[in-house]
Structure formats: structure tokens, C-alpha cells
N, C-alpha and C. Protein backbone atom coordinates (compact mmCIF):
# COMPACT_ATOMS: atom_id res chain seq x y z
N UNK A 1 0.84 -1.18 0.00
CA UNK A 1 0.00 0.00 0.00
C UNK A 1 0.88 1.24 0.00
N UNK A 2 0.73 2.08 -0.36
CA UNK A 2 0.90 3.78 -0.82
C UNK A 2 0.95 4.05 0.93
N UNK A 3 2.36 5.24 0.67
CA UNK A 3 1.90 5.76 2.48
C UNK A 3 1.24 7.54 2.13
N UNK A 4 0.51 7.48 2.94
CA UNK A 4 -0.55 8.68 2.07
C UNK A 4 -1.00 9.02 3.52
N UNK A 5 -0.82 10.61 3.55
CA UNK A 5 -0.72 11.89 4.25
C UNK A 5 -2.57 11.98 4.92
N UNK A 6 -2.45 11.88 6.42
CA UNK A 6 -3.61 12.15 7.02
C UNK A 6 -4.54 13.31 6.30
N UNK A 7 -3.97 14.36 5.93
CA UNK A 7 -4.55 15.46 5.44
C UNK A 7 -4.69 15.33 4.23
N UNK A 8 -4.47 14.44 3.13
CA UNK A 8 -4.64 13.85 1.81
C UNK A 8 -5.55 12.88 1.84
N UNK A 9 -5.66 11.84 3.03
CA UNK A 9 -7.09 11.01 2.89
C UNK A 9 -8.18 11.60 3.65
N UNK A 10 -8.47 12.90 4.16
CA UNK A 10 -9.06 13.69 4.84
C UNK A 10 -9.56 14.46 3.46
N UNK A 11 -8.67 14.96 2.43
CA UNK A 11 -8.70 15.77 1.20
C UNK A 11 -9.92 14.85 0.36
N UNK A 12 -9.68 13.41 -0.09
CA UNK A 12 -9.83 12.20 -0.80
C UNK A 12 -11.10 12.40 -0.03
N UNK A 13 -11.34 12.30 1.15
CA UNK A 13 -13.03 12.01 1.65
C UNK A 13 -14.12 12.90 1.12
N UNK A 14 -13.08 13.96 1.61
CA UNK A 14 -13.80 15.23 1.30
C UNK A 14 -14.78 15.53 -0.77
N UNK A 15 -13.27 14.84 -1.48
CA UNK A 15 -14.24 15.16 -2.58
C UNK A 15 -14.79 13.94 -3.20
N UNK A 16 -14.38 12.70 -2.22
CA UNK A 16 -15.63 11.91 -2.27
C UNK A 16 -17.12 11.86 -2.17
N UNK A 17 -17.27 12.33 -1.31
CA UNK A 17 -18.29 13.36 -0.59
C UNK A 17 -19.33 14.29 -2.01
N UNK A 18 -18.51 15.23 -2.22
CA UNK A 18 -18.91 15.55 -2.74
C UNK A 18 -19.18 15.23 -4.39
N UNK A 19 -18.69 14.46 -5.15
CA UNK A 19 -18.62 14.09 -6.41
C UNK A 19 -19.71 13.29 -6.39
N UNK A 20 -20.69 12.33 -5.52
CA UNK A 20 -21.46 11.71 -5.64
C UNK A 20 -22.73 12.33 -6.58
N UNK A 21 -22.95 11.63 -7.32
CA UNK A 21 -24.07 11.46 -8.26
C UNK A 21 -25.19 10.28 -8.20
N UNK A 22 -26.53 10.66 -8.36
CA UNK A 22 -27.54 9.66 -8.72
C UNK A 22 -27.43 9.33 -7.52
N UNK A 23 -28.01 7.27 -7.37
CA UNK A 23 -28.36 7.39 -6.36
C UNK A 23 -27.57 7.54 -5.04
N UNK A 24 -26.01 7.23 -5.20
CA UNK A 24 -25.08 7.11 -4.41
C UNK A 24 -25.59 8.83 -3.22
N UNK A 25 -26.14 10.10 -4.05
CA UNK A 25 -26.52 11.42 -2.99
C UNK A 25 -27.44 10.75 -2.21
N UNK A 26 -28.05 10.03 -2.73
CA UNK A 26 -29.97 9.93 -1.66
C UNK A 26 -29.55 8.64 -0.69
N UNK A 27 -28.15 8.27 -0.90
CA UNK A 27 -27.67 7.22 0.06
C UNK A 27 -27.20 7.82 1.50
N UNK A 28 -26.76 9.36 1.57
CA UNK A 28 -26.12 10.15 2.44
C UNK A 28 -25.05 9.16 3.36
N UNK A 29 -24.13 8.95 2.25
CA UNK A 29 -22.64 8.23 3.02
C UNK A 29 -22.19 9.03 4.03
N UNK A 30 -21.37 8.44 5.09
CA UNK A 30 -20.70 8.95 6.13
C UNK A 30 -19.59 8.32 6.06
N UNK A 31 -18.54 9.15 5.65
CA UNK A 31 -17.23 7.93 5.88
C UNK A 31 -16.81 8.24 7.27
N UNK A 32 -16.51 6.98 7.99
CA UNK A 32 -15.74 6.90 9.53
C UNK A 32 -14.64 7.26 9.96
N UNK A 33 -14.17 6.16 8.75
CA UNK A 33 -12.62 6.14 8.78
C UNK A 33 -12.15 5.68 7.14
N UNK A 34 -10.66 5.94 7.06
CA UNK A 34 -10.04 6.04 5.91
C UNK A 34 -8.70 6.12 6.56
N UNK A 35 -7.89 5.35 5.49
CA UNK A 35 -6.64 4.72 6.34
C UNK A 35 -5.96 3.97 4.56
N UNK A 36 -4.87 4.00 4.04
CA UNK A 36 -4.54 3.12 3.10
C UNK A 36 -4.90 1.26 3.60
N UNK A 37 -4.94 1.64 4.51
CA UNK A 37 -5.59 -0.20 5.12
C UNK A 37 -6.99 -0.74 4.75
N UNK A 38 -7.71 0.52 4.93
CA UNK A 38 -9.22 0.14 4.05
C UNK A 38 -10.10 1.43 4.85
N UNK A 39 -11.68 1.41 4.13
CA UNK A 39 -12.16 2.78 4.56
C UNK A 39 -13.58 2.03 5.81
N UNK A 40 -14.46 2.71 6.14
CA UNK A 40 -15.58 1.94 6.74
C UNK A 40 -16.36 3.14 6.53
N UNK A 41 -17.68 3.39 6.26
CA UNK A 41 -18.38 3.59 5.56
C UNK A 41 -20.37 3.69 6.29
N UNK A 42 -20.65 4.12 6.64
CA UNK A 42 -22.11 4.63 7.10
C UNK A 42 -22.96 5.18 6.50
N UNK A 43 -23.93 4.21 5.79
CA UNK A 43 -25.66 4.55 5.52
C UNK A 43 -26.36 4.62 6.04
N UNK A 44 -27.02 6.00 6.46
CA UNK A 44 -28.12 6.12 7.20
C UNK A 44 -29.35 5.76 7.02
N UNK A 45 -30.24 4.44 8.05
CA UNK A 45 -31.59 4.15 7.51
C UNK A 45 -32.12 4.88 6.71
N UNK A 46 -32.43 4.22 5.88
CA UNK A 46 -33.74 4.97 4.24
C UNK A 46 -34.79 4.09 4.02
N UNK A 47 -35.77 4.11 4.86
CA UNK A 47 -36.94 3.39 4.30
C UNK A 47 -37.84 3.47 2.72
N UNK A 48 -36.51 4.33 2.10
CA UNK A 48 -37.12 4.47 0.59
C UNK A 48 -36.35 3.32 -0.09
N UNK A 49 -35.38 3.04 0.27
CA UNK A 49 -34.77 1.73 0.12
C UNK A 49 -35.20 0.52 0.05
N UNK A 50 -36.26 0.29 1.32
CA UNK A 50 -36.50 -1.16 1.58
C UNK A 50 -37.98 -1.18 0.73
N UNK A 51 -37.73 -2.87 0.70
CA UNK A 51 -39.01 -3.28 -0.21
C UNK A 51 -40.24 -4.06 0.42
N UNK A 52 -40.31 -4.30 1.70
CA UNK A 52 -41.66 -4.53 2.51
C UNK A 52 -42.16 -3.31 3.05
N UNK A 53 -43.56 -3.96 3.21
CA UNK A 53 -44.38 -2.49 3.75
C UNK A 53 -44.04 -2.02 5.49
N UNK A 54 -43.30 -3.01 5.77
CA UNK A 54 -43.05 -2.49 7.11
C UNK A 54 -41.67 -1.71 7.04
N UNK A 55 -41.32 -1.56 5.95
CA UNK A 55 -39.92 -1.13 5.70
C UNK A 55 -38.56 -1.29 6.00
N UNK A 56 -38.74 -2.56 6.11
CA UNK A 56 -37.30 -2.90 7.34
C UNK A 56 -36.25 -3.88 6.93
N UNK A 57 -36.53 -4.44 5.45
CA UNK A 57 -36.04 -5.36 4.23
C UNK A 57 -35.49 -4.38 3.51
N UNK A 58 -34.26 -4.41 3.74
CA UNK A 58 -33.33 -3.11 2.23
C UNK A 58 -32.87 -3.93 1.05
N UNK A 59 -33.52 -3.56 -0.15
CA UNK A 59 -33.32 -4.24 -1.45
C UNK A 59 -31.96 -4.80 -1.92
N UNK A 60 -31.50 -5.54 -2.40
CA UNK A 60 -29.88 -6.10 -2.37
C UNK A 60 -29.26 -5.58 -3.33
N UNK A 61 -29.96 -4.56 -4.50
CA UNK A 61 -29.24 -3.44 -5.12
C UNK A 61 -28.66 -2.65 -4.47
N UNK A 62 -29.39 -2.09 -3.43
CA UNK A 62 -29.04 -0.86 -2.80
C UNK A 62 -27.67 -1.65 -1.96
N UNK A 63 -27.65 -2.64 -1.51
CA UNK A 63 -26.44 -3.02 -0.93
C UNK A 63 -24.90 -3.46 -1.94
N UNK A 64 -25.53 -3.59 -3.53
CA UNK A 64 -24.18 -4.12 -4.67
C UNK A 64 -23.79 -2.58 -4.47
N UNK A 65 -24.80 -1.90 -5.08
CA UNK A 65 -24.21 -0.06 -5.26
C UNK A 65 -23.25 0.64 -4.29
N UNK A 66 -24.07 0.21 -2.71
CA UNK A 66 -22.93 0.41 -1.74
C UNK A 66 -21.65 0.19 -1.93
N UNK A 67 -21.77 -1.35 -1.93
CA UNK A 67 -20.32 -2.01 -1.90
C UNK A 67 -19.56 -1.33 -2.46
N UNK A 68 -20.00 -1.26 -4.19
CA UNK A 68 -19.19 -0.29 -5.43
C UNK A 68 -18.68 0.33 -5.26
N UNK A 69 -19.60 1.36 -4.84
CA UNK A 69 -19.21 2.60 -4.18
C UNK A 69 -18.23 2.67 -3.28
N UNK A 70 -18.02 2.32 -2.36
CA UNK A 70 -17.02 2.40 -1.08
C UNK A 70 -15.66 1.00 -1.60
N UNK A 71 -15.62 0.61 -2.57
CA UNK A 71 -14.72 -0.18 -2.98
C UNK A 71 -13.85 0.70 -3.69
N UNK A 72 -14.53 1.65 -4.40
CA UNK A 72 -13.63 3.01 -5.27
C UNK A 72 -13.52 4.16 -4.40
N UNK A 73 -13.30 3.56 -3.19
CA UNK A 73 -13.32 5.13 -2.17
C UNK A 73 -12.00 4.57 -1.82
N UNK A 74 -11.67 2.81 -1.48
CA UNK A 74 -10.59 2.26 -0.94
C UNK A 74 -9.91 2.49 -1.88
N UNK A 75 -10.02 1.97 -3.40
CA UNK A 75 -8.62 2.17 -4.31
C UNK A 75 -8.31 3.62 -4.63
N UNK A 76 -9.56 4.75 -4.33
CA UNK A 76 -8.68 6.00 -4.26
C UNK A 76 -7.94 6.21 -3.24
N UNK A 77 -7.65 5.83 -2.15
CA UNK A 77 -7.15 6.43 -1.03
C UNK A 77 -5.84 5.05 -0.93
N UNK A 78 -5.84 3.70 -1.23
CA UNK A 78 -4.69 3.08 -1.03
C UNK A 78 -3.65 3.21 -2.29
N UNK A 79 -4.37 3.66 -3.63
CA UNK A 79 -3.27 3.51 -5.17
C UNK A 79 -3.25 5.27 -5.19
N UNK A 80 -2.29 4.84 -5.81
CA UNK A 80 -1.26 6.28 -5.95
C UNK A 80 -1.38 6.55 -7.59
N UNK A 81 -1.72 7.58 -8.06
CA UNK A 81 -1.46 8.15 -9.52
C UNK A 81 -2.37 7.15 -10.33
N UNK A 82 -3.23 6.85 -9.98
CA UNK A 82 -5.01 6.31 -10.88
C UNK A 82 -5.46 7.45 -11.74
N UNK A 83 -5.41 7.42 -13.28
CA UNK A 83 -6.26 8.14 -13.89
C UNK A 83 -7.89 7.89 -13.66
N UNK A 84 -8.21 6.78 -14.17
CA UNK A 84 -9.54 6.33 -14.13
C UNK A 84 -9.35 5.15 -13.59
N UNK A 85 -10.77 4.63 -13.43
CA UNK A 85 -11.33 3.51 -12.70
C UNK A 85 -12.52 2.82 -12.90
N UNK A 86 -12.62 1.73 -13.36
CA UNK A 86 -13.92 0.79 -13.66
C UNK A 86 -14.28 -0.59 -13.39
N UNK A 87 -15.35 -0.78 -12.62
CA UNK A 87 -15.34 -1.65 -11.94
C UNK A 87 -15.74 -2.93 -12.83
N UNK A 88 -14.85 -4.22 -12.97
CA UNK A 88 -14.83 -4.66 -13.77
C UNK A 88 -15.84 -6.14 -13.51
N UNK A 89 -15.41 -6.50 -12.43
CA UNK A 89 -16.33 -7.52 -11.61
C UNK A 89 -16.45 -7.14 -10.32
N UNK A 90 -17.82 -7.87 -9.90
CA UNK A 90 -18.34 -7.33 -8.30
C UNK A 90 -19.15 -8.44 -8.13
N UNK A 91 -19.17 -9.15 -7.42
CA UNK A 91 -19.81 -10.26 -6.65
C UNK A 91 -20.42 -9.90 -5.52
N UNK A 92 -21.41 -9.93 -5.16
CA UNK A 92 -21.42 -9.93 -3.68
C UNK A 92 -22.24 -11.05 -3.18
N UNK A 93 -22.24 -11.94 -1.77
CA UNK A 93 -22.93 -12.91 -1.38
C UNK A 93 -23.92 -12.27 -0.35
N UNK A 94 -25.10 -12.45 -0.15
CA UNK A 94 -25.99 -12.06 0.66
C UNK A 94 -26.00 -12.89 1.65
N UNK A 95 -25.91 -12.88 3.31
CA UNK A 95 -25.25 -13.98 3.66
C UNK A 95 -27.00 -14.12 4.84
N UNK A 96 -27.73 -12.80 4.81
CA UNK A 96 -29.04 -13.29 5.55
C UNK A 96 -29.77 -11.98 5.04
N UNK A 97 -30.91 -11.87 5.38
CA UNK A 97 -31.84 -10.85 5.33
C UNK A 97 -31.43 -9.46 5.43
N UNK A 98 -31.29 -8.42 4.94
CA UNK A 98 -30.90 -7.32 5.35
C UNK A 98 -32.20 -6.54 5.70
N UNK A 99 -32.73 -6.85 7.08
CA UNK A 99 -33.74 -6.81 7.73
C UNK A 99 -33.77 -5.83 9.11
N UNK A 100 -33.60 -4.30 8.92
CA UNK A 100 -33.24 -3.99 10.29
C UNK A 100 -33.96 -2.44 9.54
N UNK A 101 -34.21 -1.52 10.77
CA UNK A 101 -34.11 0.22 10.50
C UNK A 101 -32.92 0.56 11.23
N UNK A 102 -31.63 -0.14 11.38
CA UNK A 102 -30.72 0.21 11.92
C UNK A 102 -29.61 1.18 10.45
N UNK A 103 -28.50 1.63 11.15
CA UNK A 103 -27.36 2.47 9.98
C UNK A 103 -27.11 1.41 9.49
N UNK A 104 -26.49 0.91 8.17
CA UNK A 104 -25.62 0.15 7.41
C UNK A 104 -24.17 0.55 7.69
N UNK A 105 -23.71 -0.46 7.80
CA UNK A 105 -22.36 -0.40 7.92
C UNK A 105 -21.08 -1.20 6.94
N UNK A 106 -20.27 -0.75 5.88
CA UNK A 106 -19.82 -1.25 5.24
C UNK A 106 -18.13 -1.39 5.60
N UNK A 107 -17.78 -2.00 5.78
CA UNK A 107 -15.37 -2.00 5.68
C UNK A 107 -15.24 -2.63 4.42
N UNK A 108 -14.30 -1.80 3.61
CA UNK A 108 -13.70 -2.41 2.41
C UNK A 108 -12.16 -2.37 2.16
N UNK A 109 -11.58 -3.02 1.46
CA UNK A 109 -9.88 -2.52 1.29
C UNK A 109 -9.56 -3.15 0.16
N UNK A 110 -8.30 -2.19 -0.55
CA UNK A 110 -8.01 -2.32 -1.41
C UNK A 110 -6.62 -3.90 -1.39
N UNK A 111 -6.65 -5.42 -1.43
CA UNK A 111 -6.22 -6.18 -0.70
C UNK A 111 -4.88 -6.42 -1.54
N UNK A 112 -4.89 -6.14 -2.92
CA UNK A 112 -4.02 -6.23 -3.78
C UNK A 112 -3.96 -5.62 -5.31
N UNK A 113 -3.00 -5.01 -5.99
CA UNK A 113 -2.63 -3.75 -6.60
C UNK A 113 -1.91 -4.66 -8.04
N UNK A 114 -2.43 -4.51 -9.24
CA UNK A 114 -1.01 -4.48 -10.11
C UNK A 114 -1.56 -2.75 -10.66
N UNK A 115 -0.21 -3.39 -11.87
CA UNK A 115 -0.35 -1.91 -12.91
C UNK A 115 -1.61 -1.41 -13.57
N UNK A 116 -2.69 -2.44 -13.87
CA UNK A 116 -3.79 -2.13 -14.70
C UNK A 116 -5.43 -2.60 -13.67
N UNK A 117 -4.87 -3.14 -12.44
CA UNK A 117 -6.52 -4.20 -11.50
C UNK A 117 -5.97 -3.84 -10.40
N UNK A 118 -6.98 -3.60 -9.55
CA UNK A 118 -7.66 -3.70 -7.92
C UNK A 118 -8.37 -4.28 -7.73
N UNK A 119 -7.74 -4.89 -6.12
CA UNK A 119 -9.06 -6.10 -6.03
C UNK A 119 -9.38 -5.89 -4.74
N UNK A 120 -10.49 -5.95 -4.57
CA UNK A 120 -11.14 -5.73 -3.11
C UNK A 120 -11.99 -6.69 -2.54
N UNK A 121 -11.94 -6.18 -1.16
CA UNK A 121 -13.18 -7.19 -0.46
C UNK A 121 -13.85 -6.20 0.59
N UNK A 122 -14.99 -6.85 1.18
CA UNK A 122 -15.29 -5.39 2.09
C UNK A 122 -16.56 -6.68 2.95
N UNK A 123 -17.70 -6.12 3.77
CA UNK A 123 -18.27 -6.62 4.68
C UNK A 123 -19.48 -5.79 4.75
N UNK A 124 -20.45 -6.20 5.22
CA UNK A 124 -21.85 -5.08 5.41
C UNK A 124 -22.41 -5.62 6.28
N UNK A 125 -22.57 -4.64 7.66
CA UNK A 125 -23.55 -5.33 8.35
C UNK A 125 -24.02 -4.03 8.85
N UNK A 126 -25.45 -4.36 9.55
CA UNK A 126 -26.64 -3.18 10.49
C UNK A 126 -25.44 -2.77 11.76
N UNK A 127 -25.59 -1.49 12.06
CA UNK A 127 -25.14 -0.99 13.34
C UNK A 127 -25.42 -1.65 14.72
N UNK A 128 -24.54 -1.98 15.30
CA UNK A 128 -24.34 -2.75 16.20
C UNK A 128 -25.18 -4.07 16.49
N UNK A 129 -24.78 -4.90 15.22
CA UNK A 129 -25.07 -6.40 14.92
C UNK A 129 -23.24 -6.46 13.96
N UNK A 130 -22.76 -5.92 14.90
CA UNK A 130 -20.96 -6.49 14.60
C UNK A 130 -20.75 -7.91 13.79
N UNK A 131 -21.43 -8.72 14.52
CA UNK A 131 -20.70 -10.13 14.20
C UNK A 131 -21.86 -10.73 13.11
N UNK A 132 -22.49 -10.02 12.84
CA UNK A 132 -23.56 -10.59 11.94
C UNK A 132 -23.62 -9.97 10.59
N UNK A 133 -22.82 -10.42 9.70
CA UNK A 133 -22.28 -9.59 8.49
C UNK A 133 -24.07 -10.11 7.44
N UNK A 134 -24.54 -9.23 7.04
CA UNK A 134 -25.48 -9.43 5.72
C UNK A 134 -24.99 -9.56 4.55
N UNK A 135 -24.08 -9.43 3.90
CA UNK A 135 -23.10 -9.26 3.01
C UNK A 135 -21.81 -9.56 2.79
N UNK A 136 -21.57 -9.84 2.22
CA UNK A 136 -19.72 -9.93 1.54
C UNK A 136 -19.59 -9.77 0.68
N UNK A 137 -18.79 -8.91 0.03
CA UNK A 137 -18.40 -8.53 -1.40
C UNK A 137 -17.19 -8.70 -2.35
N UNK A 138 -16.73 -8.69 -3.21
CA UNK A 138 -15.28 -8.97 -3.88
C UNK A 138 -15.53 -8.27 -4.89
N UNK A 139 -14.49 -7.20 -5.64
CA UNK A 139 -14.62 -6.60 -6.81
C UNK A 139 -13.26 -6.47 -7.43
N UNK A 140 -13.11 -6.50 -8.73
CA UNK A 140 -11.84 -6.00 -9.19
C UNK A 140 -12.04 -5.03 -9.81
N UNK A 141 -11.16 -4.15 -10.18
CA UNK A 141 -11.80 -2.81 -10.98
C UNK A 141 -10.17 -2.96 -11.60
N UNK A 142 -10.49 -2.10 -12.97
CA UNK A 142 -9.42 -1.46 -13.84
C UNK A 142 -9.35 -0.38 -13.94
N UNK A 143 -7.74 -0.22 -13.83
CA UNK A 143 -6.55 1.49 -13.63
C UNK A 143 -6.27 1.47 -14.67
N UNK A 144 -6.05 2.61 -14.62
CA UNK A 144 -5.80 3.56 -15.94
C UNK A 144 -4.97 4.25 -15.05
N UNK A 145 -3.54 4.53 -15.18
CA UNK A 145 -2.30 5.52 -15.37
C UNK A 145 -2.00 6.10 -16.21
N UNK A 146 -1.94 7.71 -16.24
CA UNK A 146 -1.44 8.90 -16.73
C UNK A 146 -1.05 10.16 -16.11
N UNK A 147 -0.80 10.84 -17.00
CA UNK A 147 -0.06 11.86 -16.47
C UNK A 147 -0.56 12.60 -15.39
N UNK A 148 -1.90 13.06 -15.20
CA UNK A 148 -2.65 13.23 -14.21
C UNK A 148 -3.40 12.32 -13.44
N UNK A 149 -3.32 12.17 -11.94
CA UNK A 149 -3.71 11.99 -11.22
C UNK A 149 -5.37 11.92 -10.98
N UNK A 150 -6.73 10.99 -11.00
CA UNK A 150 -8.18 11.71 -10.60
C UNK A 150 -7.53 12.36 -9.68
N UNK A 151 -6.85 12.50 -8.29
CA UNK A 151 -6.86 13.01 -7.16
C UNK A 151 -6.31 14.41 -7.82
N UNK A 152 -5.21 14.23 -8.31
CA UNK A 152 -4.40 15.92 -8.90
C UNK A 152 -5.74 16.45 -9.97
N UNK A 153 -6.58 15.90 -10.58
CA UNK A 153 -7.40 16.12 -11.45
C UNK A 153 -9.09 16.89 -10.54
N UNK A 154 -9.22 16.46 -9.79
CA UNK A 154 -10.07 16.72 -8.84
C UNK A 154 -10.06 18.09 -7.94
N UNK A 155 -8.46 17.63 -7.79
CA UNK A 155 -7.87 18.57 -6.75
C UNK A 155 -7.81 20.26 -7.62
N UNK A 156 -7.43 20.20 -8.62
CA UNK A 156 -7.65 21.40 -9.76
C UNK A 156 -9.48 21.50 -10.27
N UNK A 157 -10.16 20.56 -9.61
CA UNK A 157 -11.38 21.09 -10.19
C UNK A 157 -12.08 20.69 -11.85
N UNK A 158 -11.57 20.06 -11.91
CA UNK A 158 -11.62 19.07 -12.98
C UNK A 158 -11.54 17.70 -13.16
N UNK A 159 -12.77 16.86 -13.18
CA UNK A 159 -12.95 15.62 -13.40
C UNK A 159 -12.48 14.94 -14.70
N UNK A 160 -12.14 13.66 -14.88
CA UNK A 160 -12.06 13.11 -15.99
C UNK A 160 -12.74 11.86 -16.14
């Protein structure tokens, strides 16, 4: 892993944060923590989410998108000099009901790096049901290296 500056993955959250589009805004992420070791990640109950009328079943889209999402939050903050990024495969296993009005809670990390793939794994479970994971995920995504940085690209205010 990349050794990368408290105030650079503090920077990285920040326009994580804000770059969100579609549904990833109406998810209102909270990142916890962020660390080149991996990030952890907080969805606040959305009963627009779930698909029973008692509202308490969250659809297992809304949990792949998560994953996604916070899987490209880890390879921005553990890889160094990423132009782009696309997630190439994503698995995830549903491991019980995602049955609660509790926060979602996701940990992901970036576990291994070449020149062109990232591969991740991460975990999802309801707020304080620790040991009771609803989820597991695995994704690889493809890098793109160039001359600019997304982070130096971002950081100037300009996406690519």
C-alpha cells in the first residue's frame, strides 16, 4: 500500500463526498474512517430503500451499489497516480436478510494492486449487529495511469 498523508485522505473524503451522483446522494454516506488499510463507511436508515411495507427489508441493489461505491473510495485512497477507474467484476454474497431500520455499515480494502486491476473485499452489516455480516463482497476494478492523477485532477477542479 501507498503511504498517504492524514490530510490527503481527509482531502480524498472530502471530494468523495462531494462528487457523488444519482443514487449514491440519496444514500447520504458517512465515511468513519479512511486509512490506506481500508475505509468503513455509514448509511443512514432509508426506508425508501426497503421493499416490505413495514420497511425494514433493504433491497440487495441498494447493498451491490454500496459495496461499489465504497470499494472506489478504498482504491482511491490506497493507489497512488489512478487516472480512471472501472469496476470490472463485483460479486457480492448475501449472507441473511438485510432486515433492520438500523445504519448500514460497510469496511472495504483495497487487498491487492497491479499496474492495470484492484481487487477488493469489504463486509456489510446493520449498526451494532458487529458479528452478523449481511453481506460480503469482492470486486476487481481497472486502472488507468497517466499523467494526471483523478486526485491531482479533482484537486484542480476538474474531473475526468
Amino acid at each position: 500500500m501507498s503511504d498517504i498523508t492524514q490530510k490527503k485522505m481527509e482531502r480524498i473524503a472530502q471530494m468523495w463526498n462531494a462528487s457523488g451522483k444519482g443514487l449514491i446522494t440519496h444514500m447520504a454516506l458517512e465515511i468513519e474512517e479512511v486509512s490506506t488499510e481500508g475505509v468503513r463507511v455509514r448509511m443512514p436508515f432509508n426506508p425508501d430503500f426497503c421493499v416490505d411495507a413495514e420497511q425494514t427489508l433493504l433491497h440487495g441493489g441498494i447493498l451491490t451499489a454500496l459495496l461499489d461505491s465504497v470499494f472506489g473510495l478504498a482504491n482511491f485512497v490506497a493507489i497512488e497516480g489512478v487516472s480512471t477507474m472501472a469496476t470490472l467484476d463485483l460479486r457480492v454474497d448475501y449472507l441473511r436478510p438485510a432486515r433492520s431500520r438500523a445504519d448500514v455499515i460497510v469496511q472495504a480494502h483495497c487487498f491487492r494492486q497491479t499496474r492495470h486491476i484492484a481487487f477488493n473485499s469489504g463486509s456489510v452489516w446493520f449498526e451494532g449487529h458487529d458479528n452478523a455480516e449481511i453481506a460480503r463482497g469482492t470486486a476487481s476494478f481497472a486502472l488507468t495511469r497517466g499523467e494526471t492523477s483523478l486526485f491531482d485532477a479533482m484537486t484542480k477542479g476538474k474531473t475526468s
